[in-house]
C-alpha atoms as a PDB file:
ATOM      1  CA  UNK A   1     105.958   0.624 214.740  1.00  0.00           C
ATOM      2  CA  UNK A   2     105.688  -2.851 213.162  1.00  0.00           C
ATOM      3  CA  UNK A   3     103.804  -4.381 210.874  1.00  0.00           C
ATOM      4  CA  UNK A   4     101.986  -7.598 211.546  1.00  0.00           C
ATOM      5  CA  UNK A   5      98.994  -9.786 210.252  1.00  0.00           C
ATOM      6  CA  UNK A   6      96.596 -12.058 210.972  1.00  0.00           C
ATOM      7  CA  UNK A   7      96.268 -15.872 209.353  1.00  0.00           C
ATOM      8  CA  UNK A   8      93.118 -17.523 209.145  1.00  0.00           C
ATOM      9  CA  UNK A   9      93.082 -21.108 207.613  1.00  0.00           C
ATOM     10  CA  UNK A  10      96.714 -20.115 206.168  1.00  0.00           C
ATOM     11  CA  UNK A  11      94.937 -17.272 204.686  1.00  0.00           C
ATOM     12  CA  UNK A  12      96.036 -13.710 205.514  1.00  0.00           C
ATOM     13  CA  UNK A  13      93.157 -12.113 206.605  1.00  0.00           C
ATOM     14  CA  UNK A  14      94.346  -8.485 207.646  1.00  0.00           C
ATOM     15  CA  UNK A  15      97.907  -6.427 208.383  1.00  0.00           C
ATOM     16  CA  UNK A  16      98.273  -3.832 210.957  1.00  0.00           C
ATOM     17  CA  UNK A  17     100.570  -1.194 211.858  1.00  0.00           C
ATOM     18  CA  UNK A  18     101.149  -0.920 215.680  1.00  0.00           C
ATOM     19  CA  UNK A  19     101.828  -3.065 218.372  1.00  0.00           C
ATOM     20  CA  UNK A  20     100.586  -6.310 217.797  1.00  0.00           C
ATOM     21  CA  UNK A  21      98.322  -7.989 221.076  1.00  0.00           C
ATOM     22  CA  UNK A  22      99.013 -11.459 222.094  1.00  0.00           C
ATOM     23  CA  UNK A  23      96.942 -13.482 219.845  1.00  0.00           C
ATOM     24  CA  UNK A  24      96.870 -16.234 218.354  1.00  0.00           C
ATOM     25  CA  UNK A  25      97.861 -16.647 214.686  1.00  0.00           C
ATOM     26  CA  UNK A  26      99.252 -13.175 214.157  1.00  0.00           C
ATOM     27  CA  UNK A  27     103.218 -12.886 212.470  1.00  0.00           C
ATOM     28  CA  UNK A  28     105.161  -9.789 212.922  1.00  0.00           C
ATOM     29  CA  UNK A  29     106.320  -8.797 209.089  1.00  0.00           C
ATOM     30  CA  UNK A  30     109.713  -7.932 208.266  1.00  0.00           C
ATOM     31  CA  UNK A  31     110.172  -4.084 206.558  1.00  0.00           C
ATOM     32  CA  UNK A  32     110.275  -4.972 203.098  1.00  0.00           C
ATOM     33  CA  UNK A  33     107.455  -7.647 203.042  1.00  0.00           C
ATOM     34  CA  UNK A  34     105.217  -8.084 200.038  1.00  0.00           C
ATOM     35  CA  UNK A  35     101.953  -9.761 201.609  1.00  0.00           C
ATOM     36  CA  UNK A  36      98.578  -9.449 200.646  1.00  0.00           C
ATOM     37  CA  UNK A  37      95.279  -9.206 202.106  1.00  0.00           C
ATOM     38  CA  UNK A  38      93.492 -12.336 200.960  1.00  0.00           C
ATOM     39  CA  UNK A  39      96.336 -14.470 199.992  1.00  0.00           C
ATOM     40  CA  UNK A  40      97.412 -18.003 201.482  1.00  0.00           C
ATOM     41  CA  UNK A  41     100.333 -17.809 203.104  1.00  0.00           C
ATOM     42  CA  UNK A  42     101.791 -20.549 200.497  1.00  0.00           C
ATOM     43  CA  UNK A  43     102.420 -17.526 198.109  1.00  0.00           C
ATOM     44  CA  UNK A  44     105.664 -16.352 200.229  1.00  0.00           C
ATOM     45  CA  UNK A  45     108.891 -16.966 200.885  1.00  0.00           C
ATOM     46  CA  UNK A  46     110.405 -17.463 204.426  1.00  0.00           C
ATOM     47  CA  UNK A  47     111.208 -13.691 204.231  1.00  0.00           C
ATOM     48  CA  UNK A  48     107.268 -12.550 203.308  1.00  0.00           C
ATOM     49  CA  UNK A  49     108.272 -11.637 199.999  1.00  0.00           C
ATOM     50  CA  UNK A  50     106.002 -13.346 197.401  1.00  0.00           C
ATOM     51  CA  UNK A  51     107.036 -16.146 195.156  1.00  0.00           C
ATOM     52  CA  UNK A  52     107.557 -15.715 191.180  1.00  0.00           C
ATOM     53  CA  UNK A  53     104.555 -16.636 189.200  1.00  0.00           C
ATOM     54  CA  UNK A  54     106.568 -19.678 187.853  1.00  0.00           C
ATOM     55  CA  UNK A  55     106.937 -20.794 191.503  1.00  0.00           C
ATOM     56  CA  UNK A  56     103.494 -20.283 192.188  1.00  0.00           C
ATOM     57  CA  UNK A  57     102.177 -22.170 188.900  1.00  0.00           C
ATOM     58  CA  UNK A  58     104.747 -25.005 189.547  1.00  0.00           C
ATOM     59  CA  UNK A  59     102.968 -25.240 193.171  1.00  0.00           C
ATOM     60  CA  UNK A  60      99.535 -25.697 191.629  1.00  0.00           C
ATOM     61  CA  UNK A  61      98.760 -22.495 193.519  1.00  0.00           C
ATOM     62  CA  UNK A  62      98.134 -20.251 190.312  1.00  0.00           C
ATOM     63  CA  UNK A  63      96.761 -21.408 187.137  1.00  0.00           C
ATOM     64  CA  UNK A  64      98.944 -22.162 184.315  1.00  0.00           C
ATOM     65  CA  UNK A  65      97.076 -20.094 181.366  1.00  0.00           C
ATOM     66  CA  UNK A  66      95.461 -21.514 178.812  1.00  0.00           C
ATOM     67  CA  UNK A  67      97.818 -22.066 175.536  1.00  0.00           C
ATOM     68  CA  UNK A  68     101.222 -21.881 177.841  1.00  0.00           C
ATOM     69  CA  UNK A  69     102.825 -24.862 180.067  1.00  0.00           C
ATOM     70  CA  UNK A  70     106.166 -24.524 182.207  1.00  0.00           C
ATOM     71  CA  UNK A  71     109.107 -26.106 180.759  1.00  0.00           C
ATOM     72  CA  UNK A  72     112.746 -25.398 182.232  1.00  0.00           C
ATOM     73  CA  UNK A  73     111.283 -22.929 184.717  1.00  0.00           C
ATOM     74  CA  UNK A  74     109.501 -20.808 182.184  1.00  0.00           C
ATOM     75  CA  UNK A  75     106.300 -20.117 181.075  1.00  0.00           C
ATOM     76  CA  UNK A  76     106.012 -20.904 177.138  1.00  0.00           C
ATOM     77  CA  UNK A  77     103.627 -21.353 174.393  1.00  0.00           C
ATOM     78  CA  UNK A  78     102.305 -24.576 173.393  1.00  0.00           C
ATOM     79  CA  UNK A  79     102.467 -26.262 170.407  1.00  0.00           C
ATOM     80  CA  UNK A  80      99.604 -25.987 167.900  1.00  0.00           C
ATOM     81  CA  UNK A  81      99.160 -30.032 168.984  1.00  0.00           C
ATOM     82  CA  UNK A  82      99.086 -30.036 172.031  1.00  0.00           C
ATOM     83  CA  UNK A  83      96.819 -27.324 172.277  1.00  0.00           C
ATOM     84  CA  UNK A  84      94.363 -29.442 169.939  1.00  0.00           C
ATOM     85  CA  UNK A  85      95.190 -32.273 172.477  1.00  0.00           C
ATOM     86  CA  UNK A  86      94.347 -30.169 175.628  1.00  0.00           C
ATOM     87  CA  UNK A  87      91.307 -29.150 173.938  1.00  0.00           C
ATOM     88  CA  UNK A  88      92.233 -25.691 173.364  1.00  0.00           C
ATOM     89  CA  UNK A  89      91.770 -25.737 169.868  1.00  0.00           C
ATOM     90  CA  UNK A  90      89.257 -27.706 167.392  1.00  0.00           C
ATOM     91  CA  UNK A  91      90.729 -30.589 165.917  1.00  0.00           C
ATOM     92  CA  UNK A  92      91.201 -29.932 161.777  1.00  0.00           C
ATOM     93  CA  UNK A  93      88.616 -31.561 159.913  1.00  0.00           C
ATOM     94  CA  UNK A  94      89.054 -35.039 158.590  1.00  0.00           C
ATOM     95  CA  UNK A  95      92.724 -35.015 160.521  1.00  0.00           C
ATOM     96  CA  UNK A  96      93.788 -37.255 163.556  1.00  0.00           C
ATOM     97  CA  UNK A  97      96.930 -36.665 165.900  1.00  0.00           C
ATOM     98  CA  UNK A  98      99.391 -40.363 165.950  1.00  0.00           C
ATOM     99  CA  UNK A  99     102.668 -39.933 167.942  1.00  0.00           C
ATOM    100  CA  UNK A 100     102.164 -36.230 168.692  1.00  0.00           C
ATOM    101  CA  UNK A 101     102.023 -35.851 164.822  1.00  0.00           C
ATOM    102  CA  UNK A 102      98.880 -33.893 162.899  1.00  0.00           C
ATOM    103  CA  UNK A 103      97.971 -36.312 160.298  1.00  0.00           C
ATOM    104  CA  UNK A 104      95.790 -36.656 157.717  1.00  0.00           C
ATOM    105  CA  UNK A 105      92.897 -39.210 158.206  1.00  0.00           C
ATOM    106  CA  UNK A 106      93.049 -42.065 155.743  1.00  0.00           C
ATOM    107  CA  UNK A 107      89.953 -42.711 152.926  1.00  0.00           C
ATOM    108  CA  UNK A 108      89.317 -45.836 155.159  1.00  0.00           C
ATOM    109  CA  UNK A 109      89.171 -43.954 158.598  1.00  0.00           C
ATOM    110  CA  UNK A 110      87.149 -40.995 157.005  1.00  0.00           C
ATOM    111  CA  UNK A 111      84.460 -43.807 155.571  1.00  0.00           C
ATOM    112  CA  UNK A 112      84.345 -46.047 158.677  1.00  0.00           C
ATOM    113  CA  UNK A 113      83.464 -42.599 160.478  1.00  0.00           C
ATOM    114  CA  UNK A 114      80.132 -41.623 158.333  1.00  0.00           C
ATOM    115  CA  UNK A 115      76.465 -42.827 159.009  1.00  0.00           C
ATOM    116  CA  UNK A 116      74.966 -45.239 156.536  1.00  0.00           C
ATOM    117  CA  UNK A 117      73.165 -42.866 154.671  1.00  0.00           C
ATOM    118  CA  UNK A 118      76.805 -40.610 154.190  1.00  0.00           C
ATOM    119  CA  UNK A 119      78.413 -44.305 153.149  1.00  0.00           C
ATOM    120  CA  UNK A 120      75.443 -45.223 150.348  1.00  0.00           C
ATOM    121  CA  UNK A 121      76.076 -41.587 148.927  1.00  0.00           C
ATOM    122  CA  UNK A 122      79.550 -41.585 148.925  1.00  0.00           C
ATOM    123  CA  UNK A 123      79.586 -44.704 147.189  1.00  0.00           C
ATOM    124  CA  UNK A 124      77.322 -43.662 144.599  1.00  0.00           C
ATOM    125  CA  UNK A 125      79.199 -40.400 144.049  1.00  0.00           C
ATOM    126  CA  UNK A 126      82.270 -42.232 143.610  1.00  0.00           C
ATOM    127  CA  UNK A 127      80.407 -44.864 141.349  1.00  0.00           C
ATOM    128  CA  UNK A 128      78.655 -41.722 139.465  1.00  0.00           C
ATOM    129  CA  UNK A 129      82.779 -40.461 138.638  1.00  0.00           C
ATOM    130  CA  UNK A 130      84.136 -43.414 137.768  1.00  0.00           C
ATOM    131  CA  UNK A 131      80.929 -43.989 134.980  1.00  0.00           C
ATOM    132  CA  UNK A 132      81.422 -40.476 133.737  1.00  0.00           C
ATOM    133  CA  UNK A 133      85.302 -41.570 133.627  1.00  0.00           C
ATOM    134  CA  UNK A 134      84.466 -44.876 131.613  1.00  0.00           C
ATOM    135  CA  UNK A 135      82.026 -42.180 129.242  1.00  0.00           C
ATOM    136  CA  UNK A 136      84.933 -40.355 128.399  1.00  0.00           C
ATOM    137  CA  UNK A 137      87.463 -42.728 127.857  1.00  0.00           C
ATOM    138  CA  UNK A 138      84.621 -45.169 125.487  1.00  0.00           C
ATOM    139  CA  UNK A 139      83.935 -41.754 123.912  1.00  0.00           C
ATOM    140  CA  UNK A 140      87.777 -40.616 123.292  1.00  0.00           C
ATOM    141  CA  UNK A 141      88.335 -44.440 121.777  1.00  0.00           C
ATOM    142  CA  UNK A 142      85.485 -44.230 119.138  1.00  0.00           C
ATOM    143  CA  UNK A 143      87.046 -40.959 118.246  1.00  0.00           C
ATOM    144  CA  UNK A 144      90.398 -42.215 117.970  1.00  0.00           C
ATOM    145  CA  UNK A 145      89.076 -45.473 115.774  1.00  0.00           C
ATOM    146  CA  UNK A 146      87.392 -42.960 113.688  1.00  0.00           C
ATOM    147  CA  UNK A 147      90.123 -41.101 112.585  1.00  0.00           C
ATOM    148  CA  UNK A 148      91.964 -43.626 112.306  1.00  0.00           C
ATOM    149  CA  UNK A 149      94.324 -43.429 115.506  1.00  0.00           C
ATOM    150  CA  UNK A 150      93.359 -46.552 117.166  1.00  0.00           C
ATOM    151  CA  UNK A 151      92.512 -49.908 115.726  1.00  0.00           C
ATOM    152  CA  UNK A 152      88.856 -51.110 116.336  1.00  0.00           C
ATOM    153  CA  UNK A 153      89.355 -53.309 118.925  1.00  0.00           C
ATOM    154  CA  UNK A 154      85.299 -54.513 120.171  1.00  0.00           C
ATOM    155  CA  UNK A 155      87.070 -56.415 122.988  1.00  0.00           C
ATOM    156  CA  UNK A 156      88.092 -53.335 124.658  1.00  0.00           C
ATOM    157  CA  UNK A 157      84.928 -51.542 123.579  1.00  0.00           C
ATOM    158  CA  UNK A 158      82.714 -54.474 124.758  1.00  0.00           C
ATOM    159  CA  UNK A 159      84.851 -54.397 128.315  1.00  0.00           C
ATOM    160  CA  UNK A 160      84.239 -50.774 128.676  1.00  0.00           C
ATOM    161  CA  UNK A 161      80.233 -51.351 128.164  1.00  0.00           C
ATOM    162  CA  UNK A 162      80.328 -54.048 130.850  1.00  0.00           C
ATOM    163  CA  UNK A 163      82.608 -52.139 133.396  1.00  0.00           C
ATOM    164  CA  UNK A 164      79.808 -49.887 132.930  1.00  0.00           C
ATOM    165  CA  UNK A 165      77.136 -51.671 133.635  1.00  0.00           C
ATOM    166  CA  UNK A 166      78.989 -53.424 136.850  1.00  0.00           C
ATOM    167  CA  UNK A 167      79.454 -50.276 138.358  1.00  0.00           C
ATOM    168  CA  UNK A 168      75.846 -49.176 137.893  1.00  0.00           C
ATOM    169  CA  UNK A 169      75.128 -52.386 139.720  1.00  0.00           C
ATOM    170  CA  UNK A 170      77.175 -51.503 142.692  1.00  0.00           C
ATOM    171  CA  UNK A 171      74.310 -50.701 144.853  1.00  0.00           C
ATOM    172  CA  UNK A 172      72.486 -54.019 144.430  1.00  0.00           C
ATOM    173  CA  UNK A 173      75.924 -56.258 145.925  1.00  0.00           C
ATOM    174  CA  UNK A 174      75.289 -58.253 148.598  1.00  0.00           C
ATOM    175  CA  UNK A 175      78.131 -56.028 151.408  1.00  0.00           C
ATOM    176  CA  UNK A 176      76.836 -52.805 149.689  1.00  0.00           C
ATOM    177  CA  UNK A 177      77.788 -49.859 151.274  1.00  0.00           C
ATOM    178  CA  UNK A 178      79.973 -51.330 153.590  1.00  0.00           C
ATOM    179  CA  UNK A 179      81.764 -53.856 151.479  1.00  0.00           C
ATOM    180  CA  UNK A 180      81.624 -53.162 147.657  1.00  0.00           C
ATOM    181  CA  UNK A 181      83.911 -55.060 145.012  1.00  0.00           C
ATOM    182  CA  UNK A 182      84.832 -52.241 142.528  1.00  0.00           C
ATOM    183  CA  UNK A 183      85.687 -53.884 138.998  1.00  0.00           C
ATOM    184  CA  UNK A 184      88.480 -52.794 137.279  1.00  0.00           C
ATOM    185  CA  UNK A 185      88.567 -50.309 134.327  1.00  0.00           C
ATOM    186  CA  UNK A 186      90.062 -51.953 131.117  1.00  0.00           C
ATOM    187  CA  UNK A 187      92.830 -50.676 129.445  1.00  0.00           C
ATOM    188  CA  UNK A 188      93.416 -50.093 125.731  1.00  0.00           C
ATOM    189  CA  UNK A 189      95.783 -52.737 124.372  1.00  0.00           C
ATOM    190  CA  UNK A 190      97.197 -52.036 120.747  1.00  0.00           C
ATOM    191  CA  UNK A 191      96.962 -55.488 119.231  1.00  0.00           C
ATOM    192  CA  UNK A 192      99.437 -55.224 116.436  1.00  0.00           C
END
């Protein structure tokens, strides 16, 4: 006795042992067939026997899964990129992907992406530094000139004051926090 099913919509909707009636849409099956209740006939070969999974994906009949893509007729794991591209995995903080390379976000891009209120604090936190900065260096001078190091020099002293007080003045520019003109710190000169 033979085997045989019956297609529906190119979907196999039941095999049968016996002889098979005269109707329509039913396939006698070779011995060593490999078909399946429920599948579409697309799975199988001329000879009933199904096709690899790799045949199957390459089709679009059966989902690729997620983290893998075919390459050279095999099923591999993707890159840690392009799984961030395909949305597989988060995207690092503070990190961008250029010409399928994970790079690191420039100071520019990372400011450019915050709110107002992040840029204003940002800018006083870096203005905040750079004072403390200016405190130390003013403060390891007068030590120096006290023992006798460094020269007194009140240009350089005087310089450090005002690069002080421009920085604490940061916030009242005209482009601030978008646009602010940073001053430059002065540097010790020995004058002798």
């Amino acid at each position: 006795m033979a085997e045989y099913m019956i297609i529906n919509n190119n979907i196999i909707e039941a095999i049968y042992c016996g002889k098979a009636d005269e109707k329509e849409n039913v396939i006698i099956l070779p011995e060593n067939h490999e078909v399946r209740v429920g599948d579409n006939i697309a799975f199988y070969n001329n000879d009933w026997r199904r096709k690899s999974d790799i045949e199957l994906m390459q089709l679009g009949l059966k989902d690729i899964p997620a983290g893998f893509k075919l390459e050279n007729n095999m099923l591999v794991e993707m890159t840690y990129i392009e799984k961030v591209i395909a949305g597989i995995e988060e995207m690092p903080a503070n990190m961008k992907i250029e010409e399928g390379k994970l790079l690191q976000k420039s100071q520019e891009e990372l400011f450019n992406e915050m709110t107002l209120e992040q840029k204003e604090n940002f800018i006083r936190s870096k203005r905040d530094n750079l004072i403390i900065e200016a405190d130390i260096l003013l403060l390891k001078y007068q030590e120096q000139v006290e023992l006798g190091i460094k020269k007194q020099d009140d240009t350089y002293r005087l310089a450090l004051l005002q690069y002080k007080e421009d920085l604490r003045n940061v916030t009242e520019q005209a482009g601030f926090p978008e646009n602010v003109v940073w001053s430059e710190m002065p540097i010790y000169t020995n004058k002798e």
